[in-house]
PDB file of N, CA and C in Angstrom:
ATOM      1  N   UNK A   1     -24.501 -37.569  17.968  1.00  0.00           N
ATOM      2  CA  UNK A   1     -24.890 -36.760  19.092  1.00  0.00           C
ATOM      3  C   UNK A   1     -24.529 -35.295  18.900  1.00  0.00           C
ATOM      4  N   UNK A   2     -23.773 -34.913  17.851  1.00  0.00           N
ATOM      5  CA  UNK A   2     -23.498 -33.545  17.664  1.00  0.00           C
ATOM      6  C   UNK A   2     -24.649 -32.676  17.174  1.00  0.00           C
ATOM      7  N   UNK A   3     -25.740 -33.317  16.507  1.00  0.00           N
ATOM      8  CA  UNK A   3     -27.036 -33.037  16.325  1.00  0.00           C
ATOM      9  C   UNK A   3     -27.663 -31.829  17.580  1.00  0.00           C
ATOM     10  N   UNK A   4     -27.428 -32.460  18.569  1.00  0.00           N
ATOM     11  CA  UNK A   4     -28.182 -32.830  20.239  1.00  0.00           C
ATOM     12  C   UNK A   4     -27.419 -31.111  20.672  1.00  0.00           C
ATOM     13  N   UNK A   5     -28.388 -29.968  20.685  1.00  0.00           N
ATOM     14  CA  UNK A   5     -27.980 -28.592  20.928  1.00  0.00           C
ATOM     15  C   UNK A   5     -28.687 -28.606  22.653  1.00  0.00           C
ATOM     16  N   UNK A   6     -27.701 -28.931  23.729  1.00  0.00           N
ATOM     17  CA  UNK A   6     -27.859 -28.956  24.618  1.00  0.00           C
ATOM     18  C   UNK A   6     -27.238 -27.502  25.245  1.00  0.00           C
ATOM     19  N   UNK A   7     -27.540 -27.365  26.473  1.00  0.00           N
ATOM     20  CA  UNK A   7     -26.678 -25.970  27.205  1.00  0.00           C
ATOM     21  C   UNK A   7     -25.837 -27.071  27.962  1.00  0.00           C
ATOM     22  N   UNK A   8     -24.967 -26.201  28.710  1.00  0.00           N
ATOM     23  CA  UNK A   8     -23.613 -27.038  29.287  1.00  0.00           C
ATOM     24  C   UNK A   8     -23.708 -26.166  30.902  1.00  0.00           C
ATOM     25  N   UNK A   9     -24.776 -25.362  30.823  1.00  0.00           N
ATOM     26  CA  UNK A   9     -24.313 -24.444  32.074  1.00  0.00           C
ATOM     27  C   UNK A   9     -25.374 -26.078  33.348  1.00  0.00           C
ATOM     28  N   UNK A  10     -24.819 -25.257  34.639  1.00  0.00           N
ATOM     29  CA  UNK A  10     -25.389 -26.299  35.785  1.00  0.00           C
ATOM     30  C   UNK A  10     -27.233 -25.823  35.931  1.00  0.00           C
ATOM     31  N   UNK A  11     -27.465 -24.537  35.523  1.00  0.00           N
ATOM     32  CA  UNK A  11     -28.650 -24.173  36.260  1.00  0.00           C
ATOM     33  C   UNK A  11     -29.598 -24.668  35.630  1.00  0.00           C
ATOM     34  N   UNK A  12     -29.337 -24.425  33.937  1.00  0.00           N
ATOM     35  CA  UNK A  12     -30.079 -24.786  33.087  1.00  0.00           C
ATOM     36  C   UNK A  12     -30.721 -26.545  33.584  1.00  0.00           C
ATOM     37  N   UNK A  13     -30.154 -27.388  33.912  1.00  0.00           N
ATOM     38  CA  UNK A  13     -30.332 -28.711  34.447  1.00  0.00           C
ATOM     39  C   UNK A  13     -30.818 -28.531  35.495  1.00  0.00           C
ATOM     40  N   UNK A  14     -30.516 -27.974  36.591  1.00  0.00           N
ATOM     41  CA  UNK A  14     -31.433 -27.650  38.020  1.00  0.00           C
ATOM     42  C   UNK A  14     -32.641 -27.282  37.591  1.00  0.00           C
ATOM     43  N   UNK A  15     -32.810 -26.413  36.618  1.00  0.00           N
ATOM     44  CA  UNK A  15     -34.615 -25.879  36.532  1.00  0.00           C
ATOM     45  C   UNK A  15     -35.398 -27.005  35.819  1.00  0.00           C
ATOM     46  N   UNK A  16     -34.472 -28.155  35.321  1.00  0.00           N
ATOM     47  CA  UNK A  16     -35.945 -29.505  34.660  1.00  0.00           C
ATOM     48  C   UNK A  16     -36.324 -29.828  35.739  1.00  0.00           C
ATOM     49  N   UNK A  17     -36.021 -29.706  37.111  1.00  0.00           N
ATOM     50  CA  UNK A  17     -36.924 -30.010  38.177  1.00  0.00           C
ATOM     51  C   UNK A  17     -37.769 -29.241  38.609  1.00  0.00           C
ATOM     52  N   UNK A  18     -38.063 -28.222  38.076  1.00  0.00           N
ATOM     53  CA  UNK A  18     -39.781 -27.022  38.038  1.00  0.00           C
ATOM     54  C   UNK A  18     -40.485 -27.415  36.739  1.00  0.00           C
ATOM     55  N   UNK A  19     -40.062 -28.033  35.806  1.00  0.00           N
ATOM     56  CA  UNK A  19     -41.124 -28.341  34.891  1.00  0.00           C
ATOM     57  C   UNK A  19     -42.270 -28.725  34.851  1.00  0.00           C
ATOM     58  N   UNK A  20     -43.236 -29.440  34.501  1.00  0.00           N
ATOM     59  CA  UNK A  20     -44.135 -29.769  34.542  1.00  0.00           C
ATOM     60  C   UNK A  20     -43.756 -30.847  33.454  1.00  0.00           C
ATOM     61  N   UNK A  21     -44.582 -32.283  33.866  1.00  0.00           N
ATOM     62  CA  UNK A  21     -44.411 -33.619  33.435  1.00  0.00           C
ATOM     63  C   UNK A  21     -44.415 -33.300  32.193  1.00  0.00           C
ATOM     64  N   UNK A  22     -45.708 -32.949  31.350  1.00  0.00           N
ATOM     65  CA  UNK A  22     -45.299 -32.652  29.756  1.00  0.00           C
ATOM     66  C   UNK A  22     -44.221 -32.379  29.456  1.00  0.00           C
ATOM     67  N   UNK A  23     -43.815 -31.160  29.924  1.00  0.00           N
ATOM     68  CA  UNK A  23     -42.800 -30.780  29.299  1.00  0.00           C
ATOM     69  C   UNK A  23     -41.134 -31.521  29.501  1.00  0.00           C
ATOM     70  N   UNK A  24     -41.258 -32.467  30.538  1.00  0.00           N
ATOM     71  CA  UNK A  24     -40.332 -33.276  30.528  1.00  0.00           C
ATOM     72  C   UNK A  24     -40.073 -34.300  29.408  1.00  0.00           C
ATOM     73  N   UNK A  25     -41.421 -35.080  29.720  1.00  0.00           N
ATOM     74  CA  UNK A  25     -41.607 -36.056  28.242  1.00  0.00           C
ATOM     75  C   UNK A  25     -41.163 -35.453  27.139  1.00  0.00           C
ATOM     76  N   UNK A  26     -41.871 -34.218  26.858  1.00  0.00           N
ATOM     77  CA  UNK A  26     -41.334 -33.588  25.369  1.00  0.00           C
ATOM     78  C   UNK A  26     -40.016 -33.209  24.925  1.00  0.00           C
ATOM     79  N   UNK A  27     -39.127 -33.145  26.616  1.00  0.00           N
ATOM     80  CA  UNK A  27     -37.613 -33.337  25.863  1.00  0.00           C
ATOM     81  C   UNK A  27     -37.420 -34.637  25.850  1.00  0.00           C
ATOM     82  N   UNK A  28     -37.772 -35.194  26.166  1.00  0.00           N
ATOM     83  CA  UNK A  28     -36.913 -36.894  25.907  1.00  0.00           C
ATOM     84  C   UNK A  28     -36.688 -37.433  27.295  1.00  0.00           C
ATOM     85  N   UNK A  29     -37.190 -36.882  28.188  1.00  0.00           N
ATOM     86  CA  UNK A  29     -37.036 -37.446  29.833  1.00  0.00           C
ATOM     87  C   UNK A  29     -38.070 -38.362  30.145  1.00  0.00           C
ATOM     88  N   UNK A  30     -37.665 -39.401  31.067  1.00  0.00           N
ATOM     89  CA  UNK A  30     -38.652 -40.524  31.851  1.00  0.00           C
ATOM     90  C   UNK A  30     -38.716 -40.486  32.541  1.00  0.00           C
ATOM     91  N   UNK A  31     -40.210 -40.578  33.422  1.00  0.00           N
ATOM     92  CA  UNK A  31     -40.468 -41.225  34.710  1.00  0.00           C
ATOM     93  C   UNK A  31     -39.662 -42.692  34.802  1.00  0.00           C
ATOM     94  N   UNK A  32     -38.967 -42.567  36.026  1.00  0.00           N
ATOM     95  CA  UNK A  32     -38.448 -43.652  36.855  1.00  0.00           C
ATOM     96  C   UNK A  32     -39.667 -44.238  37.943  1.00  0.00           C
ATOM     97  N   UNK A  33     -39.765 -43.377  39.088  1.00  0.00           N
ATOM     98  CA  UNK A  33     -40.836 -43.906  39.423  1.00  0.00           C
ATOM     99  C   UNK A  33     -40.530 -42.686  40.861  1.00  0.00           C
ATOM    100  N   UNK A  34     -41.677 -42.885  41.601  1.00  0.00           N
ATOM    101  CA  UNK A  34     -41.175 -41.770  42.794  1.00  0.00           C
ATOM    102  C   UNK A  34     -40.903 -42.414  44.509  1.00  0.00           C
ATOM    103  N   UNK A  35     -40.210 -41.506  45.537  1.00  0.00           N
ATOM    104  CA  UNK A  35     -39.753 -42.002  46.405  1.00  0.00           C
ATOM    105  C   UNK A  35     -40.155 -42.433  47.168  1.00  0.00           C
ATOM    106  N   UNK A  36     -39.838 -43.727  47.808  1.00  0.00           N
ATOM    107  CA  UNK A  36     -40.790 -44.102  48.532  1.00  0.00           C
ATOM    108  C   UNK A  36     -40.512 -43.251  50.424  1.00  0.00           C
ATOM    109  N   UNK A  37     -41.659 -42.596  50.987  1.00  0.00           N
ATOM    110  CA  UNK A  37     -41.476 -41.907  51.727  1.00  0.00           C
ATOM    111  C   UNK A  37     -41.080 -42.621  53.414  1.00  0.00           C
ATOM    112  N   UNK A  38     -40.877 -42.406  54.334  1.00  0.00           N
ATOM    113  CA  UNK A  38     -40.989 -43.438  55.242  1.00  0.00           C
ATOM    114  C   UNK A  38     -42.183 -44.200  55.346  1.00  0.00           C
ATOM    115  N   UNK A  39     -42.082 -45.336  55.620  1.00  0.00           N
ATOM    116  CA  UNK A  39     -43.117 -46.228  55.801  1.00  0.00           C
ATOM    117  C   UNK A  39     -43.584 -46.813  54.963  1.00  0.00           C
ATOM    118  N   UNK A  40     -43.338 -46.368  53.214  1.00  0.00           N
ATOM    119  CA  UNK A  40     -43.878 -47.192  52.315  1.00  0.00           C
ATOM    120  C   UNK A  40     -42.799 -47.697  51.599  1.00  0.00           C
ATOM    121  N   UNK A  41     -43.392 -48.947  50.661  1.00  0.00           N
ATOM    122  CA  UNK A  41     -42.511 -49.294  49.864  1.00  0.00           C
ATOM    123  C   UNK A  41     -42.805 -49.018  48.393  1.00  0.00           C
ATOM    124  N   UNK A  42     -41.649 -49.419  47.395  1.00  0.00           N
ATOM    125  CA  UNK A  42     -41.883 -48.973  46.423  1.00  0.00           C
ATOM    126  C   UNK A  42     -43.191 -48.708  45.389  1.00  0.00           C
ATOM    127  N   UNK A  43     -43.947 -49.811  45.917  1.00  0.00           N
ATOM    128  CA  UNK A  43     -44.967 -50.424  44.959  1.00  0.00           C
ATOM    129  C   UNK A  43     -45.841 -48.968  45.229  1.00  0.00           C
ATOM    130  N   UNK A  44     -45.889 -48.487  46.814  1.00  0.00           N
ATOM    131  CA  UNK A  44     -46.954 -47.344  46.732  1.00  0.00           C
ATOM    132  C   UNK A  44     -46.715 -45.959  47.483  1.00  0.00           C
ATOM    133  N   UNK A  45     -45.046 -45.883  46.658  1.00  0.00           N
ATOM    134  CA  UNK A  45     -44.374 -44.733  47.031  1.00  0.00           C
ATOM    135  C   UNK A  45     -45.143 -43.264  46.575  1.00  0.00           C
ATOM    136  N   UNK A  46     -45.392 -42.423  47.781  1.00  0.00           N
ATOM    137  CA  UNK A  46     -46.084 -41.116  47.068  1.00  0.00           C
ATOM    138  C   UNK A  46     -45.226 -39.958  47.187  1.00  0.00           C
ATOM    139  N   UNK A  47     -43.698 -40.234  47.459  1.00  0.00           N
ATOM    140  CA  UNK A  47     -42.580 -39.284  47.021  1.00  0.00           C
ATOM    141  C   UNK A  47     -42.457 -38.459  45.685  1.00  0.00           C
ATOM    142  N   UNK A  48     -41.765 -37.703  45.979  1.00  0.00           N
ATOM    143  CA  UNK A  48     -41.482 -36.780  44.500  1.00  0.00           C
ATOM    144  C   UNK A  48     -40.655 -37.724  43.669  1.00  0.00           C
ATOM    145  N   UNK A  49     -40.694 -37.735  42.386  1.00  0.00           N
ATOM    146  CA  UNK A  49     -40.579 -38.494  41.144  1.00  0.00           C
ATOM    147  C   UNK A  49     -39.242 -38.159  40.804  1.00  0.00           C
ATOM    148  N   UNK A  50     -38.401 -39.436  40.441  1.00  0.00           N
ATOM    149  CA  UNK A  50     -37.198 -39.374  39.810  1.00  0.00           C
ATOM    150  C   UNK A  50     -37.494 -39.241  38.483  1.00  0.00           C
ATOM    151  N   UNK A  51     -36.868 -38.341  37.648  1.00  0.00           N
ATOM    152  CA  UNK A  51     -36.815 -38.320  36.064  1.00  0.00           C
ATOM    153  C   UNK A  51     -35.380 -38.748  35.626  1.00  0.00           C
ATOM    154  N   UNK A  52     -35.496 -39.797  34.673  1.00  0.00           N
ATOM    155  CA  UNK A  52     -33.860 -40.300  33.999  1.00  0.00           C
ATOM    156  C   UNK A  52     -33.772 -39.203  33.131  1.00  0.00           C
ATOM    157  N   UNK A  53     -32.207 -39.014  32.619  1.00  0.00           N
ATOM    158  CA  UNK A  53     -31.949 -38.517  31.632  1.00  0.00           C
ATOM    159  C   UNK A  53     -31.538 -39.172  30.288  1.00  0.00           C
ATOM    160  N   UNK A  54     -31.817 -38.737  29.070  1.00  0.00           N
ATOM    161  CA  UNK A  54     -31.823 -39.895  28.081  1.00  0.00           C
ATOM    162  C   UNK A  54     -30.349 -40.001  27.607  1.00  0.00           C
ATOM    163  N   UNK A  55     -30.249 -41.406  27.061  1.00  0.00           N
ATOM    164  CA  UNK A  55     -28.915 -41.578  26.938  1.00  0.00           C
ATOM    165  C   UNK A  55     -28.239 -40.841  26.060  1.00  0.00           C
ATOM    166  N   UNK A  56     -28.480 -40.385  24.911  1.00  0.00           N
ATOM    167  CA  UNK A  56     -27.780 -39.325  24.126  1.00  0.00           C
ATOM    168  C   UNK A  56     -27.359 -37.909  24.607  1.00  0.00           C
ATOM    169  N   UNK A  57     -28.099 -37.860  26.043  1.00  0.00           N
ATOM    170  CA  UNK A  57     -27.759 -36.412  27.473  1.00  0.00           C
ATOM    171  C   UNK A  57     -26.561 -36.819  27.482  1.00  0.00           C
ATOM    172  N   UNK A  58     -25.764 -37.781  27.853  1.00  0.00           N
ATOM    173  CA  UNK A  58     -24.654 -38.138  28.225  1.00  0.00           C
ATOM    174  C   UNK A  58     -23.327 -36.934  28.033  1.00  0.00           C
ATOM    175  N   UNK A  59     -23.327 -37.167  27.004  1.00  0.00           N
ATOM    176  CA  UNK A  59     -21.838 -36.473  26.325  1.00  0.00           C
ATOM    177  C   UNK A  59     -21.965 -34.902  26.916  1.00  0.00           C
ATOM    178  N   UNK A  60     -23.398 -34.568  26.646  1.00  0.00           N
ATOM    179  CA  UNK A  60     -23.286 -33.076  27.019  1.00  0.00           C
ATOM    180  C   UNK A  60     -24.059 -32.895  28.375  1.00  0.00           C
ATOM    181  N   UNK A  61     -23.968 -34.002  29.040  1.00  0.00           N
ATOM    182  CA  UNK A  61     -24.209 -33.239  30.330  1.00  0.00           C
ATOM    183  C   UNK A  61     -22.933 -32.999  31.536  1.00  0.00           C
ATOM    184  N   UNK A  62     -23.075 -32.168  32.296  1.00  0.00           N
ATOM    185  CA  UNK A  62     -21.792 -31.163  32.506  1.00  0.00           C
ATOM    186  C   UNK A  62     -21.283 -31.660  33.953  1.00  0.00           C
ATOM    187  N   UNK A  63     -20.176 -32.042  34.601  1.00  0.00           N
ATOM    188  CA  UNK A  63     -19.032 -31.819  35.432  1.00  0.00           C
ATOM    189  C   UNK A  63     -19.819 -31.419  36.288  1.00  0.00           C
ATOM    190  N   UNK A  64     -19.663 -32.253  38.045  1.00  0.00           N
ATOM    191  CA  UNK A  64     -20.511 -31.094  38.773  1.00  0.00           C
ATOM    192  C   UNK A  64     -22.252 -31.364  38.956  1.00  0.00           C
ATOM    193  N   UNK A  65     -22.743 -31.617  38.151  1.00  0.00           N
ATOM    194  CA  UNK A  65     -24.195 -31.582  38.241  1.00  0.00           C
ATOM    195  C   UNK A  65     -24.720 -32.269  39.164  1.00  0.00           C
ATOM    196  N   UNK A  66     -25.720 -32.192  40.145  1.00  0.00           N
ATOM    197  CA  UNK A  66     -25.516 -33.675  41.406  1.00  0.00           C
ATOM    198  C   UNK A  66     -27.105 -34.167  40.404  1.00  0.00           C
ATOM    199  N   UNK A  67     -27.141 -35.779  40.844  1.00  0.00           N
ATOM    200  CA  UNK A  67     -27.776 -36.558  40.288  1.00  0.00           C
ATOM    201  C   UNK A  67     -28.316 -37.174  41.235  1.00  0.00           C
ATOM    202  N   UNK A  68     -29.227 -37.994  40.762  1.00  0.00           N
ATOM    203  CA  UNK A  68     -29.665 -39.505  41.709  1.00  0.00           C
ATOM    204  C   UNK A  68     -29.875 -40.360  41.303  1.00  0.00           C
ATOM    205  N   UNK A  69     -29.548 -41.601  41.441  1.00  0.00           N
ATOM    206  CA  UNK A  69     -29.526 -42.764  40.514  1.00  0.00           C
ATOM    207  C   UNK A  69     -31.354 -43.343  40.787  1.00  0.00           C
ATOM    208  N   UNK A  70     -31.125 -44.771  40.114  1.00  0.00           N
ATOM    209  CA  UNK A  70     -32.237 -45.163  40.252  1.00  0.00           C
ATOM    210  C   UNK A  70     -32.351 -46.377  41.711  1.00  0.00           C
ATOM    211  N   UNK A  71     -31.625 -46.292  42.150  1.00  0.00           N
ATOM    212  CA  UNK A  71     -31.585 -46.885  43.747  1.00  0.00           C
ATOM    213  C   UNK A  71     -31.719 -45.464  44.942  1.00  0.00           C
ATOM    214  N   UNK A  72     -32.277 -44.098  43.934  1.00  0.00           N
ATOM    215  CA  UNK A  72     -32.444 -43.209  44.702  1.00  0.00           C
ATOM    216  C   UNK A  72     -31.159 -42.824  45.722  1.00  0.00           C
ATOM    217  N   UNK A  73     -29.932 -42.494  45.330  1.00  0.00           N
ATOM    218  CA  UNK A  73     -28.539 -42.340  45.859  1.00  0.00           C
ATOM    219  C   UNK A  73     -28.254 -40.871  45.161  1.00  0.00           C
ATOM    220  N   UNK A  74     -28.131 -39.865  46.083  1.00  0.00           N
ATOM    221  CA  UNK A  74     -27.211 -38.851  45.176  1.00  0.00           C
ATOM    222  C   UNK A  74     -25.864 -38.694  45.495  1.00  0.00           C
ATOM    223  N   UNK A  75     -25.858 -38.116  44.197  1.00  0.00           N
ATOM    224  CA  UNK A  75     -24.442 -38.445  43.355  1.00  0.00           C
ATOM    225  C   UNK A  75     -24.376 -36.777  42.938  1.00  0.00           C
ATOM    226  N   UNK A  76     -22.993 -36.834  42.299  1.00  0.00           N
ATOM    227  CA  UNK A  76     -22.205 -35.860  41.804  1.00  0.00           C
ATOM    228  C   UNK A  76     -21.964 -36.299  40.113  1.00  0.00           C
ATOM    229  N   UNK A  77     -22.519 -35.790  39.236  1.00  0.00           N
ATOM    230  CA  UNK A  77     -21.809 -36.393  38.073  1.00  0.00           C
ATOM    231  C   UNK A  77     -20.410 -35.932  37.646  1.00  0.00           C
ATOM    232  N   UNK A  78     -19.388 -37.170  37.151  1.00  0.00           N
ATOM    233  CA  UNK A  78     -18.292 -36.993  36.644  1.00  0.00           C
ATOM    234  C   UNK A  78     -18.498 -37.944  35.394  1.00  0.00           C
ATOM    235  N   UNK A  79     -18.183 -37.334  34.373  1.00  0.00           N
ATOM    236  CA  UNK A  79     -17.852 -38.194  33.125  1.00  0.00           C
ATOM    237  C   UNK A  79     -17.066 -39.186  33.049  1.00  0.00           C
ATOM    238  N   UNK A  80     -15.919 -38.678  33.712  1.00  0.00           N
ATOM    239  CA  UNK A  80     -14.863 -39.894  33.749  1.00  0.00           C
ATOM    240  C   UNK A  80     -15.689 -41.140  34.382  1.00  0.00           C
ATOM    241  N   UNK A  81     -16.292 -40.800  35.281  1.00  0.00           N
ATOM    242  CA  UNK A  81     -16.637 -42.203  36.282  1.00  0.00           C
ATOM    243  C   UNK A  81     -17.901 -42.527  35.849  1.00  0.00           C
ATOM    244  N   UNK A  82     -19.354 -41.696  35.704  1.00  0.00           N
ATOM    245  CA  UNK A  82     -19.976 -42.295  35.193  1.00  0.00           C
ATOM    246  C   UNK A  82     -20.583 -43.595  34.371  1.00  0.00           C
ATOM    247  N   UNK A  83     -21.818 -44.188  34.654  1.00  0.00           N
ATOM    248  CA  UNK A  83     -22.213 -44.729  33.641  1.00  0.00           C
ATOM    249  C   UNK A  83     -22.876 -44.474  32.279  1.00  0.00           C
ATOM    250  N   UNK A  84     -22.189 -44.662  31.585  1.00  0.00           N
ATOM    251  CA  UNK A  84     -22.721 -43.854  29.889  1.00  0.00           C
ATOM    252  C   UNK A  84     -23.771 -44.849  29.223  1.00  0.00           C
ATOM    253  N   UNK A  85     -24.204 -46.483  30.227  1.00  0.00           N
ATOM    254  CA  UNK A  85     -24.888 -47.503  29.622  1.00  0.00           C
ATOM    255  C   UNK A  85     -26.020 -47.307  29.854  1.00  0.00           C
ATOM    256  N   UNK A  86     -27.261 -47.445  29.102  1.00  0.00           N
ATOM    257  CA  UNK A  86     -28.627 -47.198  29.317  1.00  0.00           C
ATOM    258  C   UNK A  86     -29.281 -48.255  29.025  1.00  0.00           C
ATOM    259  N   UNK A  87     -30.569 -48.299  29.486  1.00  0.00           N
ATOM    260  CA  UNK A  87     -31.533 -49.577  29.017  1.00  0.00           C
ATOM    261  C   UNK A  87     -32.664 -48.436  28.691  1.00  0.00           C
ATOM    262  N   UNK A  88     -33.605 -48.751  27.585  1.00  0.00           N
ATOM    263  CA  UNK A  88     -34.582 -48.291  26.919  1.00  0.00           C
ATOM    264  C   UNK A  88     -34.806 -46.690  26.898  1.00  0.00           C
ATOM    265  N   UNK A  89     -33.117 -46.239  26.141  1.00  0.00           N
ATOM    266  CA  UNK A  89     -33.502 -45.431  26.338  1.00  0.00           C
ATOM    267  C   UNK A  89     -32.562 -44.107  27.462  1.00  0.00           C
ATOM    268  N   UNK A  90     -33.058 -44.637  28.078  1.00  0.00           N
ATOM    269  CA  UNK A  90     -32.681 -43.706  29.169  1.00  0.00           C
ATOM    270  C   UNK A  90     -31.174 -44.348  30.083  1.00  0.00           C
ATOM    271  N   UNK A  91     -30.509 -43.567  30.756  1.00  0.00           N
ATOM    272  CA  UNK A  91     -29.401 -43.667  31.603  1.00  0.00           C
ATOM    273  C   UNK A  91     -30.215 -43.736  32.889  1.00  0.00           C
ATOM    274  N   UNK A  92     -29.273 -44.533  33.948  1.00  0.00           N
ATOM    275  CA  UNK A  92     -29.719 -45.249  34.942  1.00  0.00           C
ATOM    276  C   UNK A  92     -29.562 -43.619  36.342  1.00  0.00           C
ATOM    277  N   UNK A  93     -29.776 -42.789  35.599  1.00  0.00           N
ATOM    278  CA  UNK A  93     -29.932 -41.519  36.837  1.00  0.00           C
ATOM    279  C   UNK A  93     -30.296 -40.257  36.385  1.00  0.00           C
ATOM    280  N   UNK A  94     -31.065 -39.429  37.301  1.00  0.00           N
ATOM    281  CA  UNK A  94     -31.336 -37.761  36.327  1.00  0.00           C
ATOM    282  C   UNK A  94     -31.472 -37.192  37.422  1.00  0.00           C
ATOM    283  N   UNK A  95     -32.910 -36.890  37.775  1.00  0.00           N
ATOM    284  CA  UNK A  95     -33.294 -35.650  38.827  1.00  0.00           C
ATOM    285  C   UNK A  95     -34.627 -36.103  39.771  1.00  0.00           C
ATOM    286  N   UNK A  96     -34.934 -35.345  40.693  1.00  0.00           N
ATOM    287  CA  UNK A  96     -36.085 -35.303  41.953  1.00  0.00           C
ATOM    288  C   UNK A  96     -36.378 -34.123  41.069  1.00  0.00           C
ATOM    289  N   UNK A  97     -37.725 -34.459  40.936  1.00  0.00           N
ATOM    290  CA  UNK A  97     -38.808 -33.298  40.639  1.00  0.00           C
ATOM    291  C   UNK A  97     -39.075 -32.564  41.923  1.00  0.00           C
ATOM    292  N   UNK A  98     -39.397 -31.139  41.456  1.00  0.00           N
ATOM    293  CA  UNK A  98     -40.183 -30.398  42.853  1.00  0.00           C
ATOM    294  C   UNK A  98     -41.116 -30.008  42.464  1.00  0.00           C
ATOM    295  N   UNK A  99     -41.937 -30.684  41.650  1.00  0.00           N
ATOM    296  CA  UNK A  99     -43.155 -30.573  41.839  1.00  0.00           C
ATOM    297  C   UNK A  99     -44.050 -31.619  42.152  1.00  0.00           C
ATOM    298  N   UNK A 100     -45.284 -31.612  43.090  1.00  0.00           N
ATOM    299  CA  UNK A 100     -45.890 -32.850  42.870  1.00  0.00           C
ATOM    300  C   UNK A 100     -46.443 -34.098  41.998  1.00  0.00           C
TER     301      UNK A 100
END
């Protein structure tokens, strides 16, 4: 993972939520799926989109950063407490897009 030339600052991580979907994919980010708004359920949620962060983000992502898991819960990331376990890929939390 020392490979992995990440930034460590908080903002830099706040702005992958203005991206645009390409350019998410092209760092290594996934659609989770998006929120389901009142009244719907998941299957035909037309909320703004959770993006995971990939599991090799781990190490260098920073103290502080707020998150949301994939039960849609925000969170605060701490390393210490965190989960560092991923399935395919990706860690089980990242960001709300603001874009549609």
């Amino acid at each position: 993972m020392s490979d992995l030339n990440l930034p460590q600052d908080l903002d830099w991580y706040k702005l992958l939520a203005y991206l645009p979907n390409s350019e998410l994919r092209s760092l290594g980010l996934g659609p989770w799926g998006r929120i389901p708004l009142k009244g719907e359920t998941e299957d035909d949620a037309t909320g703004p989109e959770l993006w995971l962060y990939p599991v090799k983000w781990f190490d260098h992502l920073p103290n502080g950063l707020p998150i949301v898991d994939i039960m849609y819960n925000k969170k605060i990331f701490n390393k210490d407490t965190a989960d560092s376990e991923g399935r395919f890929g990706f860690l089980s939390f990242g960001f709300i897009s603001a874009l549609p």
